[in-house]
C-alpha atoms as a PDB file:
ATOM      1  CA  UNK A   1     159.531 104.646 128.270  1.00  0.00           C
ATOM      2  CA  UNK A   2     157.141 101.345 128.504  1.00  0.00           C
ATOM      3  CA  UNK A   3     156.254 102.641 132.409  1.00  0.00           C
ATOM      4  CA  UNK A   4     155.228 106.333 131.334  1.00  0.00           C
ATOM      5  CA  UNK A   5     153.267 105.291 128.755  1.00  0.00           C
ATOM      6  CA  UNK A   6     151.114 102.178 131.019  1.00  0.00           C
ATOM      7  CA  UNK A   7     151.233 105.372 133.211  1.00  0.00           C
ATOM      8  CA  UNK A   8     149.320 107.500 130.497  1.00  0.00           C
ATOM      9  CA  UNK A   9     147.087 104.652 129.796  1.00  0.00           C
ATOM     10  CA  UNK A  10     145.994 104.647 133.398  1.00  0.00           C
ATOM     11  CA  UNK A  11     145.500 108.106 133.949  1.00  0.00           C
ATOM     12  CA  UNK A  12     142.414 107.892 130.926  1.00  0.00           C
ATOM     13  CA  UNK A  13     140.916 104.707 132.698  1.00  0.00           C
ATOM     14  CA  UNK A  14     138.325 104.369 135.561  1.00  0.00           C
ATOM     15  CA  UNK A  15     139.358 102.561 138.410  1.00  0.00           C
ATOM     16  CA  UNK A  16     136.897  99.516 139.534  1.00  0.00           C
ATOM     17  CA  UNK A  17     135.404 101.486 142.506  1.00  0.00           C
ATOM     18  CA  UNK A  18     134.504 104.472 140.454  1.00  0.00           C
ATOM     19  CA  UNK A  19     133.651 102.545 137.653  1.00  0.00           C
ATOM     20  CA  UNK A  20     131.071 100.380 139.848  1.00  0.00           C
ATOM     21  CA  UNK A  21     129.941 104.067 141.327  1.00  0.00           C
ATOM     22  CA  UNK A  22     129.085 105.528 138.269  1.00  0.00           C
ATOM     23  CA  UNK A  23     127.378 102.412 136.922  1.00  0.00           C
ATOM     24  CA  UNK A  24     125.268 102.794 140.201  1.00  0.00           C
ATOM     25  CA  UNK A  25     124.427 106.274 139.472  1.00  0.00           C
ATOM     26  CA  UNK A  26     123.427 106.073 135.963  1.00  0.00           C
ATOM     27  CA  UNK A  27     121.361 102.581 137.269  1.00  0.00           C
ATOM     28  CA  UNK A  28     119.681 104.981 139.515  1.00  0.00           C
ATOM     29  CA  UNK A  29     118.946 107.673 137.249  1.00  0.00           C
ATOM     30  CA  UNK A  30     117.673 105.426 135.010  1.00  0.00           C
ATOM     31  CA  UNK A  31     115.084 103.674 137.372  1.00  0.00           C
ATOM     32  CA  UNK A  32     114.186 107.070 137.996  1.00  0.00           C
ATOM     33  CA  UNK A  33     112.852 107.953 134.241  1.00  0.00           C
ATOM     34  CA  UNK A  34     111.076 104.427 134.375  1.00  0.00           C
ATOM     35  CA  UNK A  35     109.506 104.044 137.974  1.00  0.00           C
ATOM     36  CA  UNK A  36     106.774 107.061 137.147  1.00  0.00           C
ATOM     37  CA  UNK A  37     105.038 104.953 134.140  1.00  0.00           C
ATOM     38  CA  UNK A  38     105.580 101.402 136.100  1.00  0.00           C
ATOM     39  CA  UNK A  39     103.968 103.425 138.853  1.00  0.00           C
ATOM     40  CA  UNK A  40     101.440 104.515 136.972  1.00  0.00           C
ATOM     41  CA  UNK A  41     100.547 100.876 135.461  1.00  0.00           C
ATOM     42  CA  UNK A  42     100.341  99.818 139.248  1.00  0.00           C
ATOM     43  CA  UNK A  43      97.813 102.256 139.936  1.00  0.00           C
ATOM     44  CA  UNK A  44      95.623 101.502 136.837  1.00  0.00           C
ATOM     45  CA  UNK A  45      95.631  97.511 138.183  1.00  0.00           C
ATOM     46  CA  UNK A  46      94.325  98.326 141.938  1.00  0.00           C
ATOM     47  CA  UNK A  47      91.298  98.256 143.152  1.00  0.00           C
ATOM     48  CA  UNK A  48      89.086 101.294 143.360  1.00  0.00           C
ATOM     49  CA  UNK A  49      88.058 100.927 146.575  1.00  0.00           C
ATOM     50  CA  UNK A  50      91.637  99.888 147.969  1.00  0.00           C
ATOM     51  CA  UNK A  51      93.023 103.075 146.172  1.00  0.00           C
ATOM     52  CA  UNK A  52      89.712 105.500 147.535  1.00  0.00           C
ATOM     53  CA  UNK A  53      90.427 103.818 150.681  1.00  0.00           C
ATOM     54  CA  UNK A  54      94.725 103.516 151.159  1.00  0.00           C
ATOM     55  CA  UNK A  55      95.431 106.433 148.611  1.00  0.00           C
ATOM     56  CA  UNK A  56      98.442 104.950 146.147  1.00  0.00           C
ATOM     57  CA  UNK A  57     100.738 102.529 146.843  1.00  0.00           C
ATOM     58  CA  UNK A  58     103.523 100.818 145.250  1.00  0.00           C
ATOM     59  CA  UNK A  59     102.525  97.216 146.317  1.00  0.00           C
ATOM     60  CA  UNK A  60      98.146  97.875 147.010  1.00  0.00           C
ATOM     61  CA  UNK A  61      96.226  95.531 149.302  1.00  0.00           C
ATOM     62  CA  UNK A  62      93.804  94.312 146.493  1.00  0.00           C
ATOM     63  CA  UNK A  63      94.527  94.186 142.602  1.00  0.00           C
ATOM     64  CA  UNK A  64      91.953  94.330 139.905  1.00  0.00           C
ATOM     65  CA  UNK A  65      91.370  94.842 135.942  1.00  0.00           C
ATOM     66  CA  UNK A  66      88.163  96.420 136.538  1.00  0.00           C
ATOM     67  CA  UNK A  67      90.005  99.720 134.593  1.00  0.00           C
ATOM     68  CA  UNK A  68      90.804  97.693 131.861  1.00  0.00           C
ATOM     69  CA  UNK A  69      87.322  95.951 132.085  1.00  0.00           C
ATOM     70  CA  UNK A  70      85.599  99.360 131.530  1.00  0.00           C
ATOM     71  CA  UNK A  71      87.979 100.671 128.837  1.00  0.00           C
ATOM     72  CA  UNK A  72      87.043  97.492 127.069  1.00  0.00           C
ATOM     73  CA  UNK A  73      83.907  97.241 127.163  1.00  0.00           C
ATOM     74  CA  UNK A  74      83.523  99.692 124.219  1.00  0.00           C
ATOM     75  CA  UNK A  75      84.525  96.382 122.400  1.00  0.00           C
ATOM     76  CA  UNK A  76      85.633  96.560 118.396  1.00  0.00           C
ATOM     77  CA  UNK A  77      85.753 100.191 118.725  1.00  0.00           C
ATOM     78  CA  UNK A  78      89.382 100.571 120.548  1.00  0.00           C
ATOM     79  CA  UNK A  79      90.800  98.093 118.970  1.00  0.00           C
ATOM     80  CA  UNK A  80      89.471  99.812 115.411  1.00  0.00           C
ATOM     81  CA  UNK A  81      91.456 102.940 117.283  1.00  0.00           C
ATOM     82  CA  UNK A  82      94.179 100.947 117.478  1.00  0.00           C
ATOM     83  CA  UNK A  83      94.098 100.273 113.903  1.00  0.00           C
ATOM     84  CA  UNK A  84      93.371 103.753 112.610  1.00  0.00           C
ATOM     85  CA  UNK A  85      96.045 105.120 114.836  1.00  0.00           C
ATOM     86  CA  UNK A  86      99.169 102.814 113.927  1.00  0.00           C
ATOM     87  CA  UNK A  87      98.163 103.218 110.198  1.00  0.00           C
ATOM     88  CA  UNK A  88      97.910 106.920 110.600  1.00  0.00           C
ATOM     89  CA  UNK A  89     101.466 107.166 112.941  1.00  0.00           C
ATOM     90  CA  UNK A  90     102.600 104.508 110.105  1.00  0.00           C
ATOM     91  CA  UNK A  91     102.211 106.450 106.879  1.00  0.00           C
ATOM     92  CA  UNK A  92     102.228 109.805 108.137  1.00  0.00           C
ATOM     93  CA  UNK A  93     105.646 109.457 109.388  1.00  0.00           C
ATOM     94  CA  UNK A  94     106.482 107.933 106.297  1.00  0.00           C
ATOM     95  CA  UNK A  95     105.466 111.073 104.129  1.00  0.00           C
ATOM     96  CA  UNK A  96     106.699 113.641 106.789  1.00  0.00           C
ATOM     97  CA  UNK A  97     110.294 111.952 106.313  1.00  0.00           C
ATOM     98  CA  UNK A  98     109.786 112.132 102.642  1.00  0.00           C
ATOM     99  CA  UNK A  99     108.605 115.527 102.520  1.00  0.00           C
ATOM    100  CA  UNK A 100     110.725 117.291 105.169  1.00  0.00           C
ATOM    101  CA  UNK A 101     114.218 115.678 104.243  1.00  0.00           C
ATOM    102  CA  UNK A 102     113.734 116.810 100.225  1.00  0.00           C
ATOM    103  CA  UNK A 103     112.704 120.075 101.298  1.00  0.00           C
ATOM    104  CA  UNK A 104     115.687 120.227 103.942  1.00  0.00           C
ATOM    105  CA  UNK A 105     117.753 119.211 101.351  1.00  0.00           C
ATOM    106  CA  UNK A 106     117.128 121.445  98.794  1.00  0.00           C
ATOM    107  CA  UNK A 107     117.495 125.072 101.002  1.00  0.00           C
ATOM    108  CA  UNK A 108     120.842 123.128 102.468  1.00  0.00           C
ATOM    109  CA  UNK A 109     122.293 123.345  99.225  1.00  0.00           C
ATOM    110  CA  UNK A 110     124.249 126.544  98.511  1.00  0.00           C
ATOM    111  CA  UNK A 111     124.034 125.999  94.897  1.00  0.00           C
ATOM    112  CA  UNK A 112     120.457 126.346  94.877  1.00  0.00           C
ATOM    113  CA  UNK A 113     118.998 129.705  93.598  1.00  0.00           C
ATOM    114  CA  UNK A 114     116.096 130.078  95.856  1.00  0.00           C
ATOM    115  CA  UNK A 115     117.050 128.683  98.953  1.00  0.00           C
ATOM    116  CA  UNK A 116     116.778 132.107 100.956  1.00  0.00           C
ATOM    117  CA  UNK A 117     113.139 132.650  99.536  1.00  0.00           C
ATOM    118  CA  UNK A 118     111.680 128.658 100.833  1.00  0.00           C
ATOM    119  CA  UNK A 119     113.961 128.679 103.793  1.00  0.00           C
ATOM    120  CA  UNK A 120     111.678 132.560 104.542  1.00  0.00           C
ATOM    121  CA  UNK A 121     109.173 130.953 103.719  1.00  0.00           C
ATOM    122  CA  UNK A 122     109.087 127.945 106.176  1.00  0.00           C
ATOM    123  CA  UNK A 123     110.136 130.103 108.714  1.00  0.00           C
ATOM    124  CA  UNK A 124     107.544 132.192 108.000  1.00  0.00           C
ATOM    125  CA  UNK A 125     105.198 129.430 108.819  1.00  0.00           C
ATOM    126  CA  UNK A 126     106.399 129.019 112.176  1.00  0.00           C
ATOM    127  CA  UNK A 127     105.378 132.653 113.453  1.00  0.00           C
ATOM    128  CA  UNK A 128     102.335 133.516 111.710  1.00  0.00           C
ATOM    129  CA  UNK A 129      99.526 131.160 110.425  1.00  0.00           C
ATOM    130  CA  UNK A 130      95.907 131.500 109.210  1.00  0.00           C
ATOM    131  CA  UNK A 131      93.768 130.624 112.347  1.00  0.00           C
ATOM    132  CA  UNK A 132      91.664 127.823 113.124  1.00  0.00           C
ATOM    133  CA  UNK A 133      88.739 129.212 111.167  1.00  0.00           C
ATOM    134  CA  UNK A 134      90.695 129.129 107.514  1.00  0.00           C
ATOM    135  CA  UNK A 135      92.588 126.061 108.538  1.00  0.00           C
ATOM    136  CA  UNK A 136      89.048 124.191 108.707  1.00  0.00           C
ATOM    137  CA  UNK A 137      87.631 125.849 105.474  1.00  0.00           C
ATOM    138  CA  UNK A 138      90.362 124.956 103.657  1.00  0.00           C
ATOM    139  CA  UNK A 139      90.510 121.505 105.054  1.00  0.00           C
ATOM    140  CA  UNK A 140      86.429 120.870 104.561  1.00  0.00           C
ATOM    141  CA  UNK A 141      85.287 122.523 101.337  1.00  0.00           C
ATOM    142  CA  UNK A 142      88.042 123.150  99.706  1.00  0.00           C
ATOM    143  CA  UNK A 143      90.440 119.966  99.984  1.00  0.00           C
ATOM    144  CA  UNK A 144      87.113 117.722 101.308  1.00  0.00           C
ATOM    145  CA  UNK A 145      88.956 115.763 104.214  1.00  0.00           C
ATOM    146  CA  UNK A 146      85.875 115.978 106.122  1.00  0.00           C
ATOM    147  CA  UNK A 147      85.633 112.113 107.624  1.00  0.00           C
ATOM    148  CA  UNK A 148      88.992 111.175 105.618  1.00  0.00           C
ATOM    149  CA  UNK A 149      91.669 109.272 107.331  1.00  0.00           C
ATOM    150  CA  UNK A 150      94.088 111.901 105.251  1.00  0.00           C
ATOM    151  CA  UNK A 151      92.211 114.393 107.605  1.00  0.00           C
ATOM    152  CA  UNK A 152      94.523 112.807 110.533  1.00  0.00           C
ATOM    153  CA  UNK A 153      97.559 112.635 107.718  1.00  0.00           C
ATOM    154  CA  UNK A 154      98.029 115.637 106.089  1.00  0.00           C
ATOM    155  CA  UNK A 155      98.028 118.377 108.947  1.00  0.00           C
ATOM    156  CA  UNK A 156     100.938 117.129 110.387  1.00  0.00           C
ATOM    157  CA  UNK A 157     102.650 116.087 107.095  1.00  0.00           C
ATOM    158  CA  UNK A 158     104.945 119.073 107.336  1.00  0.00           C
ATOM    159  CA  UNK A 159     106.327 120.991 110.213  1.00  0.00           C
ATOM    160  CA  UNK A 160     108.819 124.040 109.797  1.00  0.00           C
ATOM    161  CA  UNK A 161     110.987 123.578 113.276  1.00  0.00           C
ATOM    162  CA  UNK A 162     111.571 120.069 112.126  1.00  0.00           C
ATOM    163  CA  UNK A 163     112.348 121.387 108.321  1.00  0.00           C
ATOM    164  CA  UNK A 164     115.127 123.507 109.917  1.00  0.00           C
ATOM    165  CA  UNK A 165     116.405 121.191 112.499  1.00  0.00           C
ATOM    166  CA  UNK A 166     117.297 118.527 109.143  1.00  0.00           C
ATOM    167  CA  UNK A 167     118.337 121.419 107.122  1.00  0.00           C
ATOM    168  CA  UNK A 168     120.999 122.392 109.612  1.00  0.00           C
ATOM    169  CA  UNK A 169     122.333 118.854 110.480  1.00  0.00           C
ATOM    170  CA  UNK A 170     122.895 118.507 106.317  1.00  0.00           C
ATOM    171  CA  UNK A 171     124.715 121.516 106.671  1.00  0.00           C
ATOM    172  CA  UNK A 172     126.754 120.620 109.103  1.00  0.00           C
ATOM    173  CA  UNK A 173     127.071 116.850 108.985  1.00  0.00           C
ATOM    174  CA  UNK A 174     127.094 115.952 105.530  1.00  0.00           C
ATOM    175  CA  UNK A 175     130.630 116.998 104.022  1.00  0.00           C
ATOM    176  CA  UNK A 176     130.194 118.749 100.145  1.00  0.00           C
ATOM    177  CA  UNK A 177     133.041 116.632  99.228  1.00  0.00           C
ATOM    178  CA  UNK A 178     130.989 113.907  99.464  1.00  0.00           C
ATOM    179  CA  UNK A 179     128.254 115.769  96.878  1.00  0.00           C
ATOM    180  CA  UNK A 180     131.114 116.774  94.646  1.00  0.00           C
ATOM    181  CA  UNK A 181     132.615 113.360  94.336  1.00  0.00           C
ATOM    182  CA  UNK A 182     128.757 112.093  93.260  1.00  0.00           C
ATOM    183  CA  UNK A 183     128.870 114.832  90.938  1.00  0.00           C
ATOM    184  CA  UNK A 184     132.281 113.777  89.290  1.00  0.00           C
ATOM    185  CA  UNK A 185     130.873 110.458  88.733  1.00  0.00           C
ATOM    186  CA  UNK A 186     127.853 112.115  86.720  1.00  0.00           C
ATOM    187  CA  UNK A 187     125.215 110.989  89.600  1.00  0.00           C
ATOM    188  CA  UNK A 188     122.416 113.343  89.655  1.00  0.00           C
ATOM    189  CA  UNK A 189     120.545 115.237  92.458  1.00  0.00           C
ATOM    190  CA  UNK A 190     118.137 112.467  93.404  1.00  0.00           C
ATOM    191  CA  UNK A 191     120.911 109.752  93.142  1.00  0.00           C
ATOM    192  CA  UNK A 192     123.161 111.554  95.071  1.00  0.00           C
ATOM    193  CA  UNK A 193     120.348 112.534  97.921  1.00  0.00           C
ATOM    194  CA  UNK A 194     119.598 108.526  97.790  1.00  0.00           C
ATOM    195  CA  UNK A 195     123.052 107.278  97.621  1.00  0.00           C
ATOM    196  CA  UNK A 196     125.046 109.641  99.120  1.00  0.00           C
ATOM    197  CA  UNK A 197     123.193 111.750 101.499  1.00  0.00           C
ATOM    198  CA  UNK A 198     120.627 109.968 102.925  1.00  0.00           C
ATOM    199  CA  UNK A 199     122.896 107.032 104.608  1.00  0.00           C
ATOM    200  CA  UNK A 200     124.770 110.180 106.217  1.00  0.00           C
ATOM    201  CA  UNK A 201     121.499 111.475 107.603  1.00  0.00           C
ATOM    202  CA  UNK A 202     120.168 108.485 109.523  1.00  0.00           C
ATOM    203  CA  UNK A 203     120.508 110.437 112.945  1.00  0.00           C
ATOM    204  CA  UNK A 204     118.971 113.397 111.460  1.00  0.00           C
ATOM    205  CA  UNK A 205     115.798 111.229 110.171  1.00  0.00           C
ATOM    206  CA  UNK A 206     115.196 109.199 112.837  1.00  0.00           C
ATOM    207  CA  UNK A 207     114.979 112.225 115.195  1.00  0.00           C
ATOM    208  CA  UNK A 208     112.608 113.901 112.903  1.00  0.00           C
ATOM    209  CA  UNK A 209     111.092 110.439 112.485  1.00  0.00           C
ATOM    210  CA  UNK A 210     110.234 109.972 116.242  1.00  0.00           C
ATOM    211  CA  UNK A 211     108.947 113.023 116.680  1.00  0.00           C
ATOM    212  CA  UNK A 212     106.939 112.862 114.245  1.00  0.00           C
ATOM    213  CA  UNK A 213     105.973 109.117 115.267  1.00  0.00           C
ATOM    214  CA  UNK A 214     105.058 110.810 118.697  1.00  0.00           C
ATOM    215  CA  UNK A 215     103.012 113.568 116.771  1.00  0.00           C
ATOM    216  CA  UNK A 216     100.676 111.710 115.132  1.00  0.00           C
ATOM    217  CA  UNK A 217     100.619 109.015 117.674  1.00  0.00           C
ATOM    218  CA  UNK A 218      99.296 111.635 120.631  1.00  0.00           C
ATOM    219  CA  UNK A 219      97.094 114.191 118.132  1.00  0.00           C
ATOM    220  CA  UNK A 220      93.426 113.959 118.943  1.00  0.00           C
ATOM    221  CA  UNK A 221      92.412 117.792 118.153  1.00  0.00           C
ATOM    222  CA  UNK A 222      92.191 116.932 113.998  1.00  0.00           C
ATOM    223  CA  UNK A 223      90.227 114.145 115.120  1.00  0.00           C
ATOM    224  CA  UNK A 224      87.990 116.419 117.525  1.00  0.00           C
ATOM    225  CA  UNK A 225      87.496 118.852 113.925  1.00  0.00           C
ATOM    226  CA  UNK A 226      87.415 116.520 111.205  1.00  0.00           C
ATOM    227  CA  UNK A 227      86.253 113.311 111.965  1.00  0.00           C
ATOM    228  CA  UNK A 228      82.820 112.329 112.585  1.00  0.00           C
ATOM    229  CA  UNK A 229      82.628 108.328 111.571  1.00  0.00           C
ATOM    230  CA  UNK A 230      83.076 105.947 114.216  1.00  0.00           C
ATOM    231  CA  UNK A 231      84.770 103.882 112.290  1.00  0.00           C
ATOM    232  CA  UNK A 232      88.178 106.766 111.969  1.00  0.00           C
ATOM    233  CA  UNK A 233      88.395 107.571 115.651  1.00  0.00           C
ATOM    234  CA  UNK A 234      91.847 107.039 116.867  1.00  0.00           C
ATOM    235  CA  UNK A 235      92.928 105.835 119.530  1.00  0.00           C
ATOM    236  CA  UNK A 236      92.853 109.377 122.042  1.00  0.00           C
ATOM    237  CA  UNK A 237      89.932 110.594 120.737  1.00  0.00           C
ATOM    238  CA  UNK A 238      88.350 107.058 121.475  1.00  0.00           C
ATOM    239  CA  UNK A 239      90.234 107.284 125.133  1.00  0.00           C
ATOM    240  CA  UNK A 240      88.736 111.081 125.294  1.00  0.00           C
ATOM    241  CA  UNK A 241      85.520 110.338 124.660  1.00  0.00           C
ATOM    242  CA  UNK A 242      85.157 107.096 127.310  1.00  0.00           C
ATOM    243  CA  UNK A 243      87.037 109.693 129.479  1.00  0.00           C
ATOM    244  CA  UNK A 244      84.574 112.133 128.670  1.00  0.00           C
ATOM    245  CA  UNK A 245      81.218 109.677 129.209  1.00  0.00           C
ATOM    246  CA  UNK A 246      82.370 108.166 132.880  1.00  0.00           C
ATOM    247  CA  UNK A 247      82.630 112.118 134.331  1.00  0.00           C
ATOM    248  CA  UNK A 248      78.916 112.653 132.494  1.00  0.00           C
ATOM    249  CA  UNK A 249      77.742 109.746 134.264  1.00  0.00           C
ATOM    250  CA  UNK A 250      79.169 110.718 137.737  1.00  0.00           C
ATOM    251  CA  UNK A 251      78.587 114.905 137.120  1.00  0.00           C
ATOM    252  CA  UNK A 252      74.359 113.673 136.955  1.00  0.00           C
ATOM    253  CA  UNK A 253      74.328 110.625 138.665  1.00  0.00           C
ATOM    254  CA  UNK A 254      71.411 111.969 141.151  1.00  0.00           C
ATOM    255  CA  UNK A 255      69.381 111.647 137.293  1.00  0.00           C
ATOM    256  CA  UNK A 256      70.590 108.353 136.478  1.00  0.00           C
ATOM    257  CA  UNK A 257      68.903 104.896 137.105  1.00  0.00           C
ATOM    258  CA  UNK A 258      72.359 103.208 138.486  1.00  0.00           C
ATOM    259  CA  UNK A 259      72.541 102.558 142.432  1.00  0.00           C
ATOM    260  CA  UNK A 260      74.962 104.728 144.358  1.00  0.00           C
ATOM    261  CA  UNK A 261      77.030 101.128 145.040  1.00  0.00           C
ATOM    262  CA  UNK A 262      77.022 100.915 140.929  1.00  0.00           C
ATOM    263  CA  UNK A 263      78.885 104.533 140.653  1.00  0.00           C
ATOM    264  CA  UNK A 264      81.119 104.081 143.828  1.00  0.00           C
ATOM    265  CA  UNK A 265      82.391 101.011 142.097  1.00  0.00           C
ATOM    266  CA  UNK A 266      83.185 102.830 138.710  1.00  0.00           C
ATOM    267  CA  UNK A 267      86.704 103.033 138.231  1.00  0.00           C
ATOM    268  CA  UNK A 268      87.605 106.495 137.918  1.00  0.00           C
ATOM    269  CA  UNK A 269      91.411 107.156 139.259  1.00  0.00           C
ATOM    270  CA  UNK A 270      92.440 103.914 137.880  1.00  0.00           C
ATOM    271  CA  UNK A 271      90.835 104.049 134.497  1.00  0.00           C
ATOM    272  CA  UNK A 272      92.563 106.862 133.711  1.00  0.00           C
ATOM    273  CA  UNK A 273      95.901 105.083 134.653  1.00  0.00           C
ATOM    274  CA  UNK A 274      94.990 102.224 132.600  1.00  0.00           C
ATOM    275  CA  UNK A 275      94.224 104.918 129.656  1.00  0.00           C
ATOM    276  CA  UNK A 276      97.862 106.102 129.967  1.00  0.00           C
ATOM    277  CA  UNK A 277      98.994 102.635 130.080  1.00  0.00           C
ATOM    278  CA  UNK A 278      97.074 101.714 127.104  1.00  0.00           C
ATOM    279  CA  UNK A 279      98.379 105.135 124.912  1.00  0.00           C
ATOM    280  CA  UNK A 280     101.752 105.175 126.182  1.00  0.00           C
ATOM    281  CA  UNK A 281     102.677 101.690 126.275  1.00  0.00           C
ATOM    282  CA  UNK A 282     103.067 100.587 122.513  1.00  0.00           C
ATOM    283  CA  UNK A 283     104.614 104.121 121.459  1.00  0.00           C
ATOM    284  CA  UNK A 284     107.524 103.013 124.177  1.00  0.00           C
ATOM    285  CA  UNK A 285     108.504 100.270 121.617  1.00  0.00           C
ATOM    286  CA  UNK A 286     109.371 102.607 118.562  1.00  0.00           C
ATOM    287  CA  UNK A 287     112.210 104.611 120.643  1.00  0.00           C
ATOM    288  CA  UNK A 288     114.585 101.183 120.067  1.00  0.00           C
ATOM    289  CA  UNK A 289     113.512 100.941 116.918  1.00  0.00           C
ATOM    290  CA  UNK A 290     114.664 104.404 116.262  1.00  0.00           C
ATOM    291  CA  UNK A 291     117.861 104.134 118.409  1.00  0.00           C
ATOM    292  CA  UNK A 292     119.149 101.552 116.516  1.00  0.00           C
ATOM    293  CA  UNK A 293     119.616 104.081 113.178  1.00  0.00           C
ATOM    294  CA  UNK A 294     120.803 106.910 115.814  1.00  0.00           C
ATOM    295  CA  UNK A 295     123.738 103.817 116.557  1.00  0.00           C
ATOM    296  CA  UNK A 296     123.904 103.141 112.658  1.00  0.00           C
ATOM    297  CA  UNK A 297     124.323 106.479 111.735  1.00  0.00           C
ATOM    298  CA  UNK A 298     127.009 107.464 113.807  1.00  0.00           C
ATOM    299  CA  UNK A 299     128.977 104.277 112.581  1.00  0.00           C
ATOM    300  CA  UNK A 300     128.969 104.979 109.100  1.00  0.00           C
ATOM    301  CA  UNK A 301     132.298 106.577 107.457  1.00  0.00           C
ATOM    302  CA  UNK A 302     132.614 109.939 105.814  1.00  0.00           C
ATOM    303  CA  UNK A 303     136.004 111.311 103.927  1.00  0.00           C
ATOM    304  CA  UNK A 304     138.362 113.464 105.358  1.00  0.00           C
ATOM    305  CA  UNK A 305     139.472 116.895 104.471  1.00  0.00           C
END
């Protein structure tokens, strides 16, 4: 009896060999994912010249921060993107969560009277909208987010996949005994959403919250409509517009004053590596941040039934 079941215990368990295999596998595929970005941040610190010269390597004859040089030189005004970008990705994800998971909540509720009519009308919203035109009267004259940081804010406040994707995982994750038993105890709707439904949901909101984190992190078009002031440009629309200004200078260099040496020696290829380094780097750091409530989440108890 002892034997059979050691036996049965075995038969679910890895061996060492193909425990060390797989380990090597998913070490491989995982060097994989990263190598094209640490690639990409070797490029943006080699020399021009050595890269015009040796095309890309992964260890370059000559390294240089002339990239990061000529991003910088624009001075207070990327790291005033900076700013204006991690307050925008800040509170906008903030009052996308907010928004989103109350309206989720309500057309996931079965006892709610109109939850066919908003859920229509969401869905609505992802298949037909009012054009570009309307969108930027509306958002101009009649709102007045012309130059407003709420100009980068509100657009992406609300998005109708992600209102779906949170109103199907409280369907299907959050148990209604759980909403009775709040009930029973005379809780009401918001205490029970706060209480109750909310620590159930953590998974659900931090995958809404990282995409929308990534959203407003990446947009640069509302910036490109509404904004205007120097002092509101975030960070890609700053990166776009030093992007833009180095191919001006090299598309009429025979009319400009600079030497040919001068525009041989401006960092094009690499620049733009250091520009991906510069957007993508700090936006790396908020997928931990997020996996830690996906782990949390999954580790808090529910009832049975």
């Amino acid at each position: 009896m002892f034997k059979s079941k050691s036996k049965m215990k075995d038969f679910h368990q890895l061996s060492f060999g193909w425990n060390i295999v797989f380990n090597l596998i998913a070490g491989i595929f995982a060097f994989l994912c990263v190598f094209p970005f640490l690639f990409v941040t070797i490029i943006s610190f080699t020399d021009e010249t050595t890269l015009a010269r040796n095309g890309y390597q992964i260890w370059p004859e000559q390294w240089s921060l002339e990239a990061y040089r000529y991003v910088f030189q624009t001075g207070d005004a990327l790291l005033r993107s900076y700013g204006v970008t991690i307050f925008v990705t800040v509170v906008g994800t903030l009052l996308s969560l907010f928004i989103i998971s109350l309206y989720a909540y309500a057309i996931s509720r079965k006892s709610f009277r109109y939850r066919n009519f908003f859920s229509f009308f969401a869905f609505f919203t992802m298949l037909f909208n009012g054009g570009l035109v309307p969108t930027y009267i509306v958002a101009t004259q009649l709102l007045g987010l012309k130059d407003s940081i709420w100009a980068l804010i509100l657009p992406l406040a609300l998005n109708a996949f992600y209102i779906m994707i949170l109103r199907t995982f409280y369907s299907t994750s959050v148990p209604d005994a759980i909403i009775e038993s709040g009930k029973i105890d005379g809780a009401s709707e918001f205490k029970i959403f706060y209480k109750l439904v909310l620590p159930l949901s953590l998974p659900g909101l931090a995958t809404i919250g990282l995409f929308s984190t990534l959203g407003y992190w990446n947009d640069w078009f509302n910036a490109l409509l509404y904004i205007d002031d120097p002092n509101l440009v975030p960070l890609q629309s700053m990166l776009m517009r030093i992007e833009t200004s180095m191919q001006f200078i090299l598309q009429n260099s025979h009319n400009s004053s600079l030497s040919m040496q001068a525009l041989q020696s401006l960092p094009q290829d690499t620049s733009r590596m250091a520009m991906v380094v510069l957007a993508t780097g700090p936006i790396i750091l908020a997928y931990p941040f997020f996996q830690r409530y996906f782990i949390q989440g999954l580790t808090i108890g529910a009832v049975k039934e």
